[in-house]
PDB file of N, CA and C in Angstrom:
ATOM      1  N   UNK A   1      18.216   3.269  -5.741  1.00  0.00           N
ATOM      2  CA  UNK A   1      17.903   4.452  -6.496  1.00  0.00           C
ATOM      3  C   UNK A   1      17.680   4.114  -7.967  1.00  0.00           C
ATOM      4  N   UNK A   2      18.218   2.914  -8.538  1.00  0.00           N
ATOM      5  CA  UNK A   2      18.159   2.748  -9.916  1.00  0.00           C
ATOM      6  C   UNK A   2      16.835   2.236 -10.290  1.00  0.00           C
ATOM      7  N   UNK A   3      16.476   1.597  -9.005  1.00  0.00           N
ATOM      8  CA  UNK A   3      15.100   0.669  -9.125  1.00  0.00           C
ATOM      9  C   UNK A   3      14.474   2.019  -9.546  1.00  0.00           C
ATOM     10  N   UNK A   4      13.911   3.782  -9.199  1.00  0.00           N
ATOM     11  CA  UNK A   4      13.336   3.923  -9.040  1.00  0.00           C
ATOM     12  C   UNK A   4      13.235   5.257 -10.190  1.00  0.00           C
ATOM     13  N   UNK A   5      14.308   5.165 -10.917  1.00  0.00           N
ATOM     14  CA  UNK A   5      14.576   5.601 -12.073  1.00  0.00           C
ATOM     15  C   UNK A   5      14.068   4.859 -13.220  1.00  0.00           C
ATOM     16  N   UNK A   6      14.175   3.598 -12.979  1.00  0.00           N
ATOM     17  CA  UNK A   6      13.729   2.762 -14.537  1.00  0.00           C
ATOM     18  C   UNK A   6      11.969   3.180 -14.076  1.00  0.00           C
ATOM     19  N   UNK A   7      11.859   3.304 -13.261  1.00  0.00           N
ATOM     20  CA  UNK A   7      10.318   2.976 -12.595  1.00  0.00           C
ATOM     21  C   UNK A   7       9.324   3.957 -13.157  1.00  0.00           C
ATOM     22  N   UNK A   8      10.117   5.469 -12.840  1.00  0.00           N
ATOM     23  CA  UNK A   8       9.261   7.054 -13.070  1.00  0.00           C
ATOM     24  C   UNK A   8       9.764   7.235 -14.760  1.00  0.00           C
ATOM     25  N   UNK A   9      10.504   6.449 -15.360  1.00  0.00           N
ATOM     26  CA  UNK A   9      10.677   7.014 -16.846  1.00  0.00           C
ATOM     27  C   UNK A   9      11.099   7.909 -17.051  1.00  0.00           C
ATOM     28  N   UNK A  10      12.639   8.749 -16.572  1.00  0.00           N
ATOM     29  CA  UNK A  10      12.829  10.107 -16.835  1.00  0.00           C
ATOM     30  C   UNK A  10      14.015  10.292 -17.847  1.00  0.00           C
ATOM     31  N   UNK A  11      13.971  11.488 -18.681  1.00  0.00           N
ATOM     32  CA  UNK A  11      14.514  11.691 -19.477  1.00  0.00           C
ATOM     33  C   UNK A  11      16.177  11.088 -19.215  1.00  0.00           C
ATOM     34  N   UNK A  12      16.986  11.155 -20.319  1.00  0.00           N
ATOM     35  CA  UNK A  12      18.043  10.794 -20.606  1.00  0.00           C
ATOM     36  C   UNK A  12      19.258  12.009 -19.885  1.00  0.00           C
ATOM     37  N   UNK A  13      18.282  13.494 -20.115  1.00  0.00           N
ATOM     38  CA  UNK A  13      19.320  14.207 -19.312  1.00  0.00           C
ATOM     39  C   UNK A  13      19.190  14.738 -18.136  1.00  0.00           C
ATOM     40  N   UNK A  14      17.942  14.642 -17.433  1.00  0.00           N
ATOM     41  CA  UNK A  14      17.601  14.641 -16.373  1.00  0.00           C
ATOM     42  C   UNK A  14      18.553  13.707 -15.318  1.00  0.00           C
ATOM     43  N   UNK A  15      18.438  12.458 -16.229  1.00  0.00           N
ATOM     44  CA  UNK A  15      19.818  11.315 -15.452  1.00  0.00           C
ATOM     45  C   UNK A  15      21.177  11.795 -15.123  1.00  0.00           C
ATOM     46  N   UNK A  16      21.652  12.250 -16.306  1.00  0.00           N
ATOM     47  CA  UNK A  16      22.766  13.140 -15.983  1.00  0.00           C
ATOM     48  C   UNK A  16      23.801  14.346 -15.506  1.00  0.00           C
ATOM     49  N   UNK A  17      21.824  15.186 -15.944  1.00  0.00           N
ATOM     50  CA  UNK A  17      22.717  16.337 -15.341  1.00  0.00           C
ATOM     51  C   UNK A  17      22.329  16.672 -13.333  1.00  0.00           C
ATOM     52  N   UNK A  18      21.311  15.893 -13.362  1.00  0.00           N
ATOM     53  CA  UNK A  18      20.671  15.836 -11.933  1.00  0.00           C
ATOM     54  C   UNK A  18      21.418  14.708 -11.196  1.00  0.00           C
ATOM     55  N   UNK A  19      20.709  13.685 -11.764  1.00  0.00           N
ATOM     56  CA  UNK A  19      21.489  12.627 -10.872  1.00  0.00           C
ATOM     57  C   UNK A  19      22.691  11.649 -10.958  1.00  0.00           C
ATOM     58  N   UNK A  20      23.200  12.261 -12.050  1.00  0.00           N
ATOM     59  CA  UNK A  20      24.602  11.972 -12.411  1.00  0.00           C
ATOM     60  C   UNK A  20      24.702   9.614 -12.489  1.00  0.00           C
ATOM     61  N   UNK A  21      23.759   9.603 -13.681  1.00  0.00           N
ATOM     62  CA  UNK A  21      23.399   8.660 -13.954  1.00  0.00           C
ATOM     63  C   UNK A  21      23.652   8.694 -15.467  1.00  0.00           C
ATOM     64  N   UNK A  22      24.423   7.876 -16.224  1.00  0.00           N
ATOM     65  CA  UNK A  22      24.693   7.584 -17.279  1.00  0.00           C
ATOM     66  C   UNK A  22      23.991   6.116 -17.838  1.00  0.00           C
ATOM     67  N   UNK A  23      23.399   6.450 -18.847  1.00  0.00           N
ATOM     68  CA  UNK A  23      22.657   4.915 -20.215  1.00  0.00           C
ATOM     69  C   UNK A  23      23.407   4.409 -20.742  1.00  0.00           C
ATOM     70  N   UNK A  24      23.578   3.390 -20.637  1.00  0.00           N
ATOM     71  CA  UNK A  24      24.605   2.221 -21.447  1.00  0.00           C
ATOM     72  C   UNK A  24      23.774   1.288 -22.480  1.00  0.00           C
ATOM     73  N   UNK A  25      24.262   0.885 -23.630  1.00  0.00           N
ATOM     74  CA  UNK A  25      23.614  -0.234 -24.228  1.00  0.00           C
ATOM     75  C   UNK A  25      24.725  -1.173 -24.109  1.00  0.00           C
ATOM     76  N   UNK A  26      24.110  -2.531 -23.772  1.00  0.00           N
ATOM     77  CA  UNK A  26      24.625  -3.568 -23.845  1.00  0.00           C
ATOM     78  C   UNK A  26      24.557  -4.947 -24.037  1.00  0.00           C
ATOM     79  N   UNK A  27      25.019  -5.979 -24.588  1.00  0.00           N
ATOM     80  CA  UNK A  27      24.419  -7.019 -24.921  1.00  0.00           C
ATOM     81  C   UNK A  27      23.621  -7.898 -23.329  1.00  0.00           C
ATOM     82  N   UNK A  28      22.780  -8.833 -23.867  1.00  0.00           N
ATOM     83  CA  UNK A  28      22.032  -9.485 -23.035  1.00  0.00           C
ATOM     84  C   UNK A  28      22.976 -10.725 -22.908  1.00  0.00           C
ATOM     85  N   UNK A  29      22.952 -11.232 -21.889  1.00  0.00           N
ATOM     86  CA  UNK A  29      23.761 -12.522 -21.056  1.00  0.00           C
ATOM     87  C   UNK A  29      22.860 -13.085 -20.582  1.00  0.00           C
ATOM     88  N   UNK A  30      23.212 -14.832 -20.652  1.00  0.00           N
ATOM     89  CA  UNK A  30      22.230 -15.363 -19.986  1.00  0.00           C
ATOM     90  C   UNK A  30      22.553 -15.999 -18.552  1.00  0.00           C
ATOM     91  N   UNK A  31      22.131 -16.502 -17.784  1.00  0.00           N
ATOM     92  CA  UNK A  31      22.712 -17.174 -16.499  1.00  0.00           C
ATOM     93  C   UNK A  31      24.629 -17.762 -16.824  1.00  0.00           C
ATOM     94  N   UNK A  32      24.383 -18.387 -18.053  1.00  0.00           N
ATOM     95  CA  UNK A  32      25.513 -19.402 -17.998  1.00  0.00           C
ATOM     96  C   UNK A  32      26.871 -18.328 -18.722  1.00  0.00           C
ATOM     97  N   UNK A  33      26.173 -16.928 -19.143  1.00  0.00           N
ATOM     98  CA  UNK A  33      27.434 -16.331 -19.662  1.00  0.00           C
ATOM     99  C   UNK A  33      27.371 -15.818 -21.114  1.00  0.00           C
ATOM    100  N   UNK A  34      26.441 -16.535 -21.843  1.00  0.00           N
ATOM    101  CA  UNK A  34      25.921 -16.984 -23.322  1.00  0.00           C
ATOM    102  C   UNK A  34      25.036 -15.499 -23.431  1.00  0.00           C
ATOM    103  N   UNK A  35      25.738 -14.995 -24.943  1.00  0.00           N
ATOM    104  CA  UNK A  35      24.857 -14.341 -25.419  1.00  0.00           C
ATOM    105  C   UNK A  35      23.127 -14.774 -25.632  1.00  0.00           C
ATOM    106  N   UNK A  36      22.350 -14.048 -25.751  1.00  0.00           N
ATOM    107  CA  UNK A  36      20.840 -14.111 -25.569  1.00  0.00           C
ATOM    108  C   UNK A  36      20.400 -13.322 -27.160  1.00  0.00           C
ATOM    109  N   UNK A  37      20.142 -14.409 -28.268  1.00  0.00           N
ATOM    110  CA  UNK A  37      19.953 -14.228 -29.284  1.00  0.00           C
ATOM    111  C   UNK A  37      18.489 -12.944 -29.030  1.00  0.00           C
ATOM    112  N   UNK A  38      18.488 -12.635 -30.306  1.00  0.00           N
ATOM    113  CA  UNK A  38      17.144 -11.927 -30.736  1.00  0.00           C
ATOM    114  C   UNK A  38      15.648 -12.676 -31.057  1.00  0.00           C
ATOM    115  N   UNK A  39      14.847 -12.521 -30.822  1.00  0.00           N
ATOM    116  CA  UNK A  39      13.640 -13.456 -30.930  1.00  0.00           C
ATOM    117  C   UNK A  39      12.821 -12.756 -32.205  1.00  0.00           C
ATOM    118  N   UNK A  40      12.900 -13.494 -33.305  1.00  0.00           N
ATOM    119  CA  UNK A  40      12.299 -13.163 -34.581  1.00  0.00           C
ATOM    120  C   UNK A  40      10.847 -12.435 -34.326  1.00  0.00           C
ATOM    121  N   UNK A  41      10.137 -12.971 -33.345  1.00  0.00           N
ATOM    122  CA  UNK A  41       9.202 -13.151 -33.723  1.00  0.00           C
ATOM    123  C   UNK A  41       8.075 -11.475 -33.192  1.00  0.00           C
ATOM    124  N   UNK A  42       9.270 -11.039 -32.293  1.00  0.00           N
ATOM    125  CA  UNK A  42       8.943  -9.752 -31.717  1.00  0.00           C
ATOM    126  C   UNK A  42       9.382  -8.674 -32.693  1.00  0.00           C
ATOM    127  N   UNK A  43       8.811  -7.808 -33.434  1.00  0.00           N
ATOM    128  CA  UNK A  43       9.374  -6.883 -34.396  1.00  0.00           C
ATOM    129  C   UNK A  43       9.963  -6.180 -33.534  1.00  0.00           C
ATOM    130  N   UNK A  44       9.124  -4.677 -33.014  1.00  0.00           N
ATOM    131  CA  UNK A  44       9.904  -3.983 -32.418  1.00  0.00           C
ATOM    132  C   UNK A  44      10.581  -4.038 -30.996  1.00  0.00           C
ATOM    133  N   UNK A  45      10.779  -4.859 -30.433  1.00  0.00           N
ATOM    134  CA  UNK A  45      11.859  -5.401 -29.566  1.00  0.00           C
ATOM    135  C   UNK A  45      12.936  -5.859 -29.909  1.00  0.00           C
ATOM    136  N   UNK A  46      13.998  -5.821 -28.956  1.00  0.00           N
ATOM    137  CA  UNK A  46      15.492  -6.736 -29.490  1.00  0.00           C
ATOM    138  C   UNK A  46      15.683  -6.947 -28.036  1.00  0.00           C
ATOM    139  N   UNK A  47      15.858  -8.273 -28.063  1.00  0.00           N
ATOM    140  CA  UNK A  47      15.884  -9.047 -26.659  1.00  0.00           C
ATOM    141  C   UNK A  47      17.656  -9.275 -26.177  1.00  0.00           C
ATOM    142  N   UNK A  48      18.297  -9.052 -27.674  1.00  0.00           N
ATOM    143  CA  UNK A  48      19.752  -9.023 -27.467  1.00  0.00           C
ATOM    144  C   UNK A  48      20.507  -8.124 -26.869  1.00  0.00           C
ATOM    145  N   UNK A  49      19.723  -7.125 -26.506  1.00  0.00           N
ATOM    146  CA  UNK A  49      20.282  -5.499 -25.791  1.00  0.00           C
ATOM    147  C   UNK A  49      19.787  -5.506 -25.145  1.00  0.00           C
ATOM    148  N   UNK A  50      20.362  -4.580 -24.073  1.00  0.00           N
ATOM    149  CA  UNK A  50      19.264  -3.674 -22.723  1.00  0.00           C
ATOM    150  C   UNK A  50      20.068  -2.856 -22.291  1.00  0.00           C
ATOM    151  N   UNK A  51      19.278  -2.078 -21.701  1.00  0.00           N
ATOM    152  CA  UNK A  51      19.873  -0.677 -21.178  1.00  0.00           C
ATOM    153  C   UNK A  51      20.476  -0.433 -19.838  1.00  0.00           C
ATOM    154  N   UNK A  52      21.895  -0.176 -19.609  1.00  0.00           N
ATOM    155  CA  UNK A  52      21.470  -0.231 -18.163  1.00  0.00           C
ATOM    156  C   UNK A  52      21.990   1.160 -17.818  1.00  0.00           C
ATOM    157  N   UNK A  53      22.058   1.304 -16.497  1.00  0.00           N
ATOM    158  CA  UNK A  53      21.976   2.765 -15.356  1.00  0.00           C
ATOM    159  C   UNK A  53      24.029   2.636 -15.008  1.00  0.00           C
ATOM    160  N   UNK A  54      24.854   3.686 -15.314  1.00  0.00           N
ATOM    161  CA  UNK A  54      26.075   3.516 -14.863  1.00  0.00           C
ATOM    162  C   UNK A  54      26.252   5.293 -13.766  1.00  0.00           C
ATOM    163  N   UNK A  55      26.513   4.941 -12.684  1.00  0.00           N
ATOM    164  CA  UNK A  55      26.664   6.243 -11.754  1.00  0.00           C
ATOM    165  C   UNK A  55      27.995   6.959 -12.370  1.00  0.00           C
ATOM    166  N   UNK A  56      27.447   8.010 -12.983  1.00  0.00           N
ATOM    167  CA  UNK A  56      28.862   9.159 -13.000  1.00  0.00           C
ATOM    168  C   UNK A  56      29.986   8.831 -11.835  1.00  0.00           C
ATOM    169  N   UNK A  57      31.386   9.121 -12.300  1.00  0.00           N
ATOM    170  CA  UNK A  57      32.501   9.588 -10.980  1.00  0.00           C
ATOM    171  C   UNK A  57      32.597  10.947 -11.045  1.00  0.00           C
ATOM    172  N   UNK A  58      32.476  11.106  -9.609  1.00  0.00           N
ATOM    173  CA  UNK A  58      32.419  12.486  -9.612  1.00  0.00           C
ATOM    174  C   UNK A  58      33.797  13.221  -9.667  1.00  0.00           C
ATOM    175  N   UNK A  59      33.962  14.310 -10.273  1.00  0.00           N
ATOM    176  CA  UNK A  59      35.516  14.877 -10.038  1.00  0.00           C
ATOM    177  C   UNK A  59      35.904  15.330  -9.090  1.00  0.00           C
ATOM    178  N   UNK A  60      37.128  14.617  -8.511  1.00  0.00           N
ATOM    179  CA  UNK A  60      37.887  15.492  -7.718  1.00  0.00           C
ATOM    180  C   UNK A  60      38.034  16.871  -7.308  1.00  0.00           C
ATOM    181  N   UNK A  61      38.302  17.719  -6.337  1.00  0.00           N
ATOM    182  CA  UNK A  61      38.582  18.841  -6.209  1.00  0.00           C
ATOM    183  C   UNK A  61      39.986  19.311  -5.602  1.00  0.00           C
ATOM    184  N   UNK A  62      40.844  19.756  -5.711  1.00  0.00           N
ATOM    185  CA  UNK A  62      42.174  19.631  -5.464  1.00  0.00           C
ATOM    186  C   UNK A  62      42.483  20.888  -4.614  1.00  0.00           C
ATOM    187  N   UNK A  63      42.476  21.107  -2.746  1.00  0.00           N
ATOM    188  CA  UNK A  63      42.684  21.911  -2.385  1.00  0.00           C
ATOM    189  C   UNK A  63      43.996  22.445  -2.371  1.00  0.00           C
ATOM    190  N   UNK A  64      44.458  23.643  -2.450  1.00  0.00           N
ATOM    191  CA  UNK A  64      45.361  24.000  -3.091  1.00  0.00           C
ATOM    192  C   UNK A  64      45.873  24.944  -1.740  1.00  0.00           C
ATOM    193  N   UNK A  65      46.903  25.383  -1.803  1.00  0.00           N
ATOM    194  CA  UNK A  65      47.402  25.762  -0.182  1.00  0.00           C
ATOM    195  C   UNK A  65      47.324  27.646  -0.332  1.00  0.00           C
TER     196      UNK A  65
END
């Protein structure tokens, strides 16, 4: 499902309030563990971040007698 979210481009609250999908920023890692510097040479990019997809928990409901 995440594949197909990054895919259609949909809003930030569409993620959340529909499909209970939360945006994270976070640093970039490389295979070995190692932060993944920034590449000068790209202005508006930063290769040191990326975004990723975190699934809401949903709340409990507590039947009550």
């Amino acid at each position: 499902m995440a594949f197909y979210v990054k895919k259609i481009g949909l809003t930030r609250w569409f993620k959340e309030t529909f499909l209970g999908i939360e945006e994270k920023v976070v640093r970039n890692r490389t295979k070995k563990g190692t932060y993944v510097a920034d590449d000068k040479s790209t202005k508006d990019i930063n290769e040191a971040y990326k975004t990723i997809n975190i699934k809401k928990k949903k709340k409990k409901k507590w039947n009550l007698p």
